[in-house]
PDB file of N, CA and C in Angstrom:
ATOM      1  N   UNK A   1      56.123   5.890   2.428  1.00  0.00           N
ATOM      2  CA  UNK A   1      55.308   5.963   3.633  1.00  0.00           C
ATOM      3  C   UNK A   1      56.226   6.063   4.845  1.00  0.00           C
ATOM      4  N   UNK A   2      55.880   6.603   5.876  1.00  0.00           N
ATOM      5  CA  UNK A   2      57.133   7.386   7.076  1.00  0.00           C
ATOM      6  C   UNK A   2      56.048   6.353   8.087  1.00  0.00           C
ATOM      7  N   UNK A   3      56.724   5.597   8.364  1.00  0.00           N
ATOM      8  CA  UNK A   3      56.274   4.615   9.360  1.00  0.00           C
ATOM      9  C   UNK A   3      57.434   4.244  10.788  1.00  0.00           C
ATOM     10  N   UNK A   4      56.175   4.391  12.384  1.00  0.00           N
ATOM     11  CA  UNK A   4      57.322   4.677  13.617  1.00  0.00           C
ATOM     12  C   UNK A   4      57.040   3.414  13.705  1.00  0.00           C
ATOM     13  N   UNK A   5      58.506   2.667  14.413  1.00  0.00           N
ATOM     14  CA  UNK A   5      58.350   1.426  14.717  1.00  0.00           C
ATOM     15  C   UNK A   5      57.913   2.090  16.596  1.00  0.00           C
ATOM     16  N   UNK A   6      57.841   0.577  17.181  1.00  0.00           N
ATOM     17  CA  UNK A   6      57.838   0.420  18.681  1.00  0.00           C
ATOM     18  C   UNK A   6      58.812   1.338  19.512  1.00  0.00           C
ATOM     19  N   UNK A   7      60.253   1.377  18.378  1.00  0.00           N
ATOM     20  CA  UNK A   7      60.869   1.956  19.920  1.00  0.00           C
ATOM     21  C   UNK A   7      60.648   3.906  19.281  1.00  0.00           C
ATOM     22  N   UNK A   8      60.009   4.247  18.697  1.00  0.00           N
ATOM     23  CA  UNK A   8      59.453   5.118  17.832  1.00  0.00           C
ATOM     24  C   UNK A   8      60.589   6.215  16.934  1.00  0.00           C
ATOM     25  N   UNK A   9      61.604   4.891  16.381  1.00  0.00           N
ATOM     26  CA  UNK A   9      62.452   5.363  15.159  1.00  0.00           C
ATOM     27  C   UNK A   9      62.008   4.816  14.008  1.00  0.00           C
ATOM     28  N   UNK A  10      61.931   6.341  13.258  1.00  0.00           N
ATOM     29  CA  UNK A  10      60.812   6.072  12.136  1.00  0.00           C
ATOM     30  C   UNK A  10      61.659   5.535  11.032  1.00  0.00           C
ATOM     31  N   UNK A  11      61.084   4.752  10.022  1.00  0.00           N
ATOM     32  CA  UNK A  11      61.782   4.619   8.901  1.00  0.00           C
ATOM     33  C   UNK A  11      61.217   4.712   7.415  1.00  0.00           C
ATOM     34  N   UNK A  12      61.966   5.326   6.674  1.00  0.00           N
ATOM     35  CA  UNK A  12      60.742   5.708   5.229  1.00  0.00           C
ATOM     36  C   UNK A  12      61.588   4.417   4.174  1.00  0.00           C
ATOM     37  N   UNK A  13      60.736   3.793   3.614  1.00  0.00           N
ATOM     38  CA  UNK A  13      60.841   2.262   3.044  1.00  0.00           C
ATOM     39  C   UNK A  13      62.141   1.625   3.989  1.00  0.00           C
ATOM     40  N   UNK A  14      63.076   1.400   3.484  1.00  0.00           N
ATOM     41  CA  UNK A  14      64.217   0.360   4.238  1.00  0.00           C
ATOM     42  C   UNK A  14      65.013   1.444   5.224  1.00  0.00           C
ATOM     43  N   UNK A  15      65.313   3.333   4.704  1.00  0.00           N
ATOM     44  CA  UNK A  15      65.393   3.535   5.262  1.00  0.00           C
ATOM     45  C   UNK A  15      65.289   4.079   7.080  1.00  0.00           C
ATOM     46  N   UNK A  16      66.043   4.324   7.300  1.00  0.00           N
ATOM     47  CA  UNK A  16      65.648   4.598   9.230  1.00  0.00           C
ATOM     48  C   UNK A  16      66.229   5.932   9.202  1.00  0.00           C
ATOM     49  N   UNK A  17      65.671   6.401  10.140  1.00  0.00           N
ATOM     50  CA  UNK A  17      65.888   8.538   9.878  1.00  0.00           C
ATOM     51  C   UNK A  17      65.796   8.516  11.367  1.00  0.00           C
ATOM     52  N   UNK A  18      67.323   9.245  11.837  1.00  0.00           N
ATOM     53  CA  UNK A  18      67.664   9.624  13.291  1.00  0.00           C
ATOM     54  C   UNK A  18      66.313  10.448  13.872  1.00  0.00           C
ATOM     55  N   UNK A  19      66.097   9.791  15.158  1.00  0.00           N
ATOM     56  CA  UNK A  19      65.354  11.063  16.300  1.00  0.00           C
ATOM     57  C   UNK A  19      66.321  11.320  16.862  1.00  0.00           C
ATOM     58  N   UNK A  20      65.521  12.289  17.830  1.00  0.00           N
ATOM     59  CA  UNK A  20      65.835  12.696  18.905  1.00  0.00           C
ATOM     60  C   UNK A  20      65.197  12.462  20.416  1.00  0.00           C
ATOM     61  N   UNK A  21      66.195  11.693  21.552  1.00  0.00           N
ATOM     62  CA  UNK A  21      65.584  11.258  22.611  1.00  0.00           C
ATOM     63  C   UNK A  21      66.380  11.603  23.443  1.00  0.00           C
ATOM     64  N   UNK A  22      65.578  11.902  24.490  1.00  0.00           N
ATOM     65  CA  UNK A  22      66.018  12.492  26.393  1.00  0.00           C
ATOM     66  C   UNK A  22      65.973  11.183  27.226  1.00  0.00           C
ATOM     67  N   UNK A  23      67.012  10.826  27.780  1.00  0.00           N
ATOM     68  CA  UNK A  23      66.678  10.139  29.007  1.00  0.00           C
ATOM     69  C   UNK A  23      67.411  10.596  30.370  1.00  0.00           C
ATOM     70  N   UNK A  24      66.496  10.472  30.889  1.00  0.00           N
ATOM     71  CA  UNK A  24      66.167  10.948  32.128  1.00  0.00           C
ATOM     72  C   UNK A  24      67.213   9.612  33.211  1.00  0.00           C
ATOM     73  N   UNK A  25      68.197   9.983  33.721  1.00  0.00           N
ATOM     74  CA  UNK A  25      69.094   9.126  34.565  1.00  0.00           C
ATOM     75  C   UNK A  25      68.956   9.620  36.471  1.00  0.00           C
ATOM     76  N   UNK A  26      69.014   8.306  37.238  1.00  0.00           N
ATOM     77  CA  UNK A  26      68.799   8.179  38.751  1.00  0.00           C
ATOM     78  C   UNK A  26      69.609   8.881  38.848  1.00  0.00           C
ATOM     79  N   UNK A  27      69.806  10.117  39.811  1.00  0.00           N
ATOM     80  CA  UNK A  27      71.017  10.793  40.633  1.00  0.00           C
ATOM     81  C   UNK A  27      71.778  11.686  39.654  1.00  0.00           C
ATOM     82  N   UNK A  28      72.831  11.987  40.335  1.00  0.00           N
ATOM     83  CA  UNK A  28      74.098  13.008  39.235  1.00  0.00           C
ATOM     84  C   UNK A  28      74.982  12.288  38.906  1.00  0.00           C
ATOM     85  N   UNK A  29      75.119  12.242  37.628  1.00  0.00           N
ATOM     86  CA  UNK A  29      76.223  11.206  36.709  1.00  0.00           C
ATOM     87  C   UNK A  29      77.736  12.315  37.056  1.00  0.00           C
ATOM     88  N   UNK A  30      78.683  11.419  37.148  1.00  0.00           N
ATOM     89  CA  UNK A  30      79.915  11.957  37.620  1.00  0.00           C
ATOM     90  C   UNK A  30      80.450  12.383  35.944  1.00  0.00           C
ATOM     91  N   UNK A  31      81.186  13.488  35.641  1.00  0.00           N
ATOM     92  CA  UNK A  31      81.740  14.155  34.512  1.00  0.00           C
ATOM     93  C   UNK A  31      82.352  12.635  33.890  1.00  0.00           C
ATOM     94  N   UNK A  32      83.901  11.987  34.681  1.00  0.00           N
ATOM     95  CA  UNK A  32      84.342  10.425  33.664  1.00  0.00           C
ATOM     96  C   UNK A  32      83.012   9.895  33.124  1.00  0.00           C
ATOM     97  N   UNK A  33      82.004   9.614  34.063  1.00  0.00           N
ATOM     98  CA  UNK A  33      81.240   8.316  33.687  1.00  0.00           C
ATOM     99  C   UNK A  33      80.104   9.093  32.420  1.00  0.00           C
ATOM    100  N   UNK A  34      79.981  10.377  32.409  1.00  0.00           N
ATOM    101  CA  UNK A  34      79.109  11.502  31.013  1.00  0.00           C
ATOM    102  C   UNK A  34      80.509  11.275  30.124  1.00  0.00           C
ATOM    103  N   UNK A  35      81.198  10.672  30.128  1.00  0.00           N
ATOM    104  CA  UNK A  35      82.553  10.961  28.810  1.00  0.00           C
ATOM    105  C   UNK A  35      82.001   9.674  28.039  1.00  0.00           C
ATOM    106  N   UNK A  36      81.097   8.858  28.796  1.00  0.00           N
ATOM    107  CA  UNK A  36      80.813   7.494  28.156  1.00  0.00           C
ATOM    108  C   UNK A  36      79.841   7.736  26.918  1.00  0.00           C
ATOM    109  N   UNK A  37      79.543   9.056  26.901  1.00  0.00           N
ATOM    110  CA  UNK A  37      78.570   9.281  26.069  1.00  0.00           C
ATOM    111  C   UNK A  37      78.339  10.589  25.340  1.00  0.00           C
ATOM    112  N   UNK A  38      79.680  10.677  24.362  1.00  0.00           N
ATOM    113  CA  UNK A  38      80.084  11.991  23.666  1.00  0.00           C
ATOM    114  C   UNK A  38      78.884  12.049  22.660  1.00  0.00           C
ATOM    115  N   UNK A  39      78.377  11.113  22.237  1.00  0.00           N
ATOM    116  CA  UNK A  39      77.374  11.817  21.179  1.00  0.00           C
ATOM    117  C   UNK A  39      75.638  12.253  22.101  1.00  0.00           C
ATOM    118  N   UNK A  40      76.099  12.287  23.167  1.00  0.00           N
ATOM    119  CA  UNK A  40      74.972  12.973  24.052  1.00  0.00           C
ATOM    120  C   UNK A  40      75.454  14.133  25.132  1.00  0.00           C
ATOM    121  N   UNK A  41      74.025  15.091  24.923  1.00  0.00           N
ATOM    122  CA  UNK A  41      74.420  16.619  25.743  1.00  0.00           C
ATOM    123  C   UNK A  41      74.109  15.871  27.284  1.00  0.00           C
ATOM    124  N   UNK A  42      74.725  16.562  28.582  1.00  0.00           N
ATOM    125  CA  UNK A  42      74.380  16.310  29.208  1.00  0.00           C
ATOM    126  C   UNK A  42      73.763  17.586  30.393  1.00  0.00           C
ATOM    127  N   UNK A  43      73.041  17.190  30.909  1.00  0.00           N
ATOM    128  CA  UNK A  43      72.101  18.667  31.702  1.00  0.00           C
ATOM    129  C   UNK A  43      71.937  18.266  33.373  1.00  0.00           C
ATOM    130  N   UNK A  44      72.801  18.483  34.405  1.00  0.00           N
ATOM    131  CA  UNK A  44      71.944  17.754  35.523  1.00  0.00           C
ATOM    132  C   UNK A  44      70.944  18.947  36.266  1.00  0.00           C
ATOM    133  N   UNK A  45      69.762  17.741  36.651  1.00  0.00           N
ATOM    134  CA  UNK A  45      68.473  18.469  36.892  1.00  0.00           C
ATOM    135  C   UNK A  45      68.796  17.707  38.991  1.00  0.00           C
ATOM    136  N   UNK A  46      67.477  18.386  38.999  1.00  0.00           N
ATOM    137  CA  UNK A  46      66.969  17.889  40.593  1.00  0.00           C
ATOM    138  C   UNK A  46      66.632  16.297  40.709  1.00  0.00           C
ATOM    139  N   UNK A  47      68.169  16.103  41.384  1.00  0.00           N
ATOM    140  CA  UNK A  47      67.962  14.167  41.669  1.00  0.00           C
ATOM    141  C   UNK A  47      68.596  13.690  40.241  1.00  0.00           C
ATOM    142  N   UNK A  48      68.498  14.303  39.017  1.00  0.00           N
ATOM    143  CA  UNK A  48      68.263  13.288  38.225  1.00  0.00           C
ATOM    144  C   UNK A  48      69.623  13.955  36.961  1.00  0.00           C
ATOM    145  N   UNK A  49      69.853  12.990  36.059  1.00  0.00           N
ATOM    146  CA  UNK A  49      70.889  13.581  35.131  1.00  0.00           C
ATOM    147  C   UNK A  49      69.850  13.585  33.862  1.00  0.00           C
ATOM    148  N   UNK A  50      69.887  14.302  32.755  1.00  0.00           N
ATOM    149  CA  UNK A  50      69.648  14.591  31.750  1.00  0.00           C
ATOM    150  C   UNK A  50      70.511  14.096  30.736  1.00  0.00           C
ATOM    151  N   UNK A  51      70.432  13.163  29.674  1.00  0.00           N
ATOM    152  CA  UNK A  51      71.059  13.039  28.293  1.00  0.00           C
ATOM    153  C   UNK A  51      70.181  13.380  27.400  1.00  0.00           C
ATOM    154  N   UNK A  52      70.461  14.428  26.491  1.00  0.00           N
ATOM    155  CA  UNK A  52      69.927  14.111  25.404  1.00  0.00           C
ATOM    156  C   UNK A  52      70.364  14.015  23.447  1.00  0.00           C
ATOM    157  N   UNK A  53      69.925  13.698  22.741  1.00  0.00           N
ATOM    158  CA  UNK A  53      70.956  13.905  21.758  1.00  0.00           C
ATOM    159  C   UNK A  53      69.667  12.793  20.735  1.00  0.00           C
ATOM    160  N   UNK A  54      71.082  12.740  19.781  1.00  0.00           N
ATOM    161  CA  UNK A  54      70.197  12.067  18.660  1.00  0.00           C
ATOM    162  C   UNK A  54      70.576  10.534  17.993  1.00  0.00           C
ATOM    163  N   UNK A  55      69.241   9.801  18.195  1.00  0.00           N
ATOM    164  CA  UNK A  55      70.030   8.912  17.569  1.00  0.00           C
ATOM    165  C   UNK A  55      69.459   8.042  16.045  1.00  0.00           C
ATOM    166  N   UNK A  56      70.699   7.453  15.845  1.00  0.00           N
ATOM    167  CA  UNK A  56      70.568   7.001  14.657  1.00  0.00           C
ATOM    168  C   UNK A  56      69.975   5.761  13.998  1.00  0.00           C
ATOM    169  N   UNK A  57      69.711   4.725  14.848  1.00  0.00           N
ATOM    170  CA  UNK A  57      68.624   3.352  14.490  1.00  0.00           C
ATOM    171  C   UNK A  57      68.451   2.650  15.715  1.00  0.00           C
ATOM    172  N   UNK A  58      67.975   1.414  15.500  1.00  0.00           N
ATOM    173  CA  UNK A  58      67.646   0.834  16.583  1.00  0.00           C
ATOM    174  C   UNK A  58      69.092   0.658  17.357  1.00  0.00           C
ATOM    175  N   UNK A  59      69.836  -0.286  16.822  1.00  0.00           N
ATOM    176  CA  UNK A  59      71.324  -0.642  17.414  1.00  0.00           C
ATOM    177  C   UNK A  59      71.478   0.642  18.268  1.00  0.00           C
ATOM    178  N   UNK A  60      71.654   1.819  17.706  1.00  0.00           N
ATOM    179  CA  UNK A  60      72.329   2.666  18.673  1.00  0.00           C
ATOM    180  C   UNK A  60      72.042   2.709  20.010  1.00  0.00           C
ATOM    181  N   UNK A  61      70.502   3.274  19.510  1.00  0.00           N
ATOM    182  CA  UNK A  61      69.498   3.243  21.005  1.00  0.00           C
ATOM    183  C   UNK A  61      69.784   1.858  22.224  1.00  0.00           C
ATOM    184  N   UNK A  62      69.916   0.570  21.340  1.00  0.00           N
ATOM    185  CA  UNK A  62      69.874  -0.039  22.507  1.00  0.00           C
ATOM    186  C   UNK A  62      71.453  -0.755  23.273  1.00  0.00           C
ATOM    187  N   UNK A  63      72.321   0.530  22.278  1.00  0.00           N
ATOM    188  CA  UNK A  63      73.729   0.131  22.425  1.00  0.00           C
ATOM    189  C   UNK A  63      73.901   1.171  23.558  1.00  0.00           C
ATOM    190  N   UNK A  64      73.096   2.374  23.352  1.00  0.00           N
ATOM    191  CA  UNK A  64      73.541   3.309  24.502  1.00  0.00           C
ATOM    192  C   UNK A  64      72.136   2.805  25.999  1.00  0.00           C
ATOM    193  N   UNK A  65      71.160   2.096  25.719  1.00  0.00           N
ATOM    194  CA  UNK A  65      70.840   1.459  26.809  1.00  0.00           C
ATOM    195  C   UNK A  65      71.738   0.576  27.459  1.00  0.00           C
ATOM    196  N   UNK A  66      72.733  -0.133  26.708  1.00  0.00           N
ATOM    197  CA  UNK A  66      73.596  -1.050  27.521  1.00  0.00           C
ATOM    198  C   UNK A  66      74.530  -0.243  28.067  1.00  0.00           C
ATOM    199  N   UNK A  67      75.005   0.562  27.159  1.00  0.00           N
ATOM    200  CA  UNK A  67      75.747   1.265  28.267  1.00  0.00           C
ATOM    201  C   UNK A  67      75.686   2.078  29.199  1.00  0.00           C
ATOM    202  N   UNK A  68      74.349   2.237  29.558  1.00  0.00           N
ATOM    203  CA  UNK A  68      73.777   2.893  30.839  1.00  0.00           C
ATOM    204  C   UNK A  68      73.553   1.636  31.997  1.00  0.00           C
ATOM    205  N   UNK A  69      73.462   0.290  31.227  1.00  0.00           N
ATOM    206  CA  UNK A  69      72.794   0.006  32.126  1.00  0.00           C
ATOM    207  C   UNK A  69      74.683  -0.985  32.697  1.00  0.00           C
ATOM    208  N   UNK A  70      75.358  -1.009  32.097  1.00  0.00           N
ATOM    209  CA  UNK A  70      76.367  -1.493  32.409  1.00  0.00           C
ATOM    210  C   UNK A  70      77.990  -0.273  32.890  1.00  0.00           C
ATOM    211  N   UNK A  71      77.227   0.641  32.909  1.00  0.00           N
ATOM    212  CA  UNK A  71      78.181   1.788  34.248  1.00  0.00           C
ATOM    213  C   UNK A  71      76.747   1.667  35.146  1.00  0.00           C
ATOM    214  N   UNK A  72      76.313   0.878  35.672  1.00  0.00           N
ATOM    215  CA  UNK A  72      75.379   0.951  36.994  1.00  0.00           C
ATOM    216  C   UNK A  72      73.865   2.091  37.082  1.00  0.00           C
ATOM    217  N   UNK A  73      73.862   2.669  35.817  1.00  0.00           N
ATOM    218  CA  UNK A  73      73.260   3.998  35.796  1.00  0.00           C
ATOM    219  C   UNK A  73      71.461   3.066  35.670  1.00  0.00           C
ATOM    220  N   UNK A  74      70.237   3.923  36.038  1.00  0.00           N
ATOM    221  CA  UNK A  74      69.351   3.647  36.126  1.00  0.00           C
ATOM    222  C   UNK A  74      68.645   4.665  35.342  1.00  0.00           C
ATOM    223  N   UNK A  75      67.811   4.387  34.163  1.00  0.00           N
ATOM    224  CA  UNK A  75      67.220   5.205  33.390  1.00  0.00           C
ATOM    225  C   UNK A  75      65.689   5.188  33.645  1.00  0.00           C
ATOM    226  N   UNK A  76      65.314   5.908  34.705  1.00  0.00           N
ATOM    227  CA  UNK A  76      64.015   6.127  34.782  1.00  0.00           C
ATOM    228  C   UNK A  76      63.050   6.381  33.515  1.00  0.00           C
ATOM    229  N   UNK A  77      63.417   7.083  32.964  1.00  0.00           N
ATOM    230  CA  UNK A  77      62.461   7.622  31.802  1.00  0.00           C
ATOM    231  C   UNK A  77      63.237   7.999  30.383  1.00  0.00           C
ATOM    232  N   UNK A  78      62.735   7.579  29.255  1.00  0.00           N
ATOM    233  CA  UNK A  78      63.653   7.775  28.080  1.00  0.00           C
ATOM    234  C   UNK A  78      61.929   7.970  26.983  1.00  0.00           C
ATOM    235  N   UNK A  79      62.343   8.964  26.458  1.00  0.00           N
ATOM    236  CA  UNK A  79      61.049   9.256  25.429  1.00  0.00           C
ATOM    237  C   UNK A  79      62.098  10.083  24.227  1.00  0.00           C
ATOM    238  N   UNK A  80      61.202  10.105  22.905  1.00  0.00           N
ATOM    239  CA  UNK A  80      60.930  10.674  21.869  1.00  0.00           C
ATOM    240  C   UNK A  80      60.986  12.063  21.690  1.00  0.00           C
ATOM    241  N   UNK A  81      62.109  13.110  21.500  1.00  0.00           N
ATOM    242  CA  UNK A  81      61.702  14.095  21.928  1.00  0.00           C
ATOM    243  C   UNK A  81      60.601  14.855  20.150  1.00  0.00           C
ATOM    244  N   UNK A  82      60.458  15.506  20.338  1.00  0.00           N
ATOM    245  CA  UNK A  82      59.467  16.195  19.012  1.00  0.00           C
ATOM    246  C   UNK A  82      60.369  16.734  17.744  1.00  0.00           C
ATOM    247  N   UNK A  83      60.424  16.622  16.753  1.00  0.00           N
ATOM    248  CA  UNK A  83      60.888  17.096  15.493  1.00  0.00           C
ATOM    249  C   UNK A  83      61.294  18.472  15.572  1.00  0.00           C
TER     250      UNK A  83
END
């Protein structure tokens, strides 16, 4: 059974199966401070920076939330992108 948890990384019995998620960052991230995050593409939009990429379980996700939130960065919006 392919069941999404809360932060909506799915897992089929014990395993967990990488998504893919965009988050959406305050302002333009400077090129050093995007090196913090080689396993994510980066895109800057209007006002805002773009990461996106894939990740692999919960830990990751909320390992690369800390490290957004500990280079000062502000993540307005972070979603699920589609299969």
């Amino acid at each position: 059974m392919d069941v999404a948890g809360p932060t909506g990384l799915r897992r089929l019995g014990e395993r967990r199966l990488p998504m893919r998620y965009e988050f959406r960052i305050t302002g333009r991230v400077s090129e050093p401070v995007s090196h913090a995050f080689p396993e994510l593409r980066e895109f800057p939009a209007a006002r805002q920076t773009l990461f996106f990429g894939t990740v692999t379980d919960e830990a990751h996700l909320y390992g690369l939330l800390g490290r957004f939130r500990d280079l000062g960065l502000h993540v307005e919006e972070m979603r699920r992108l589609p299969d």
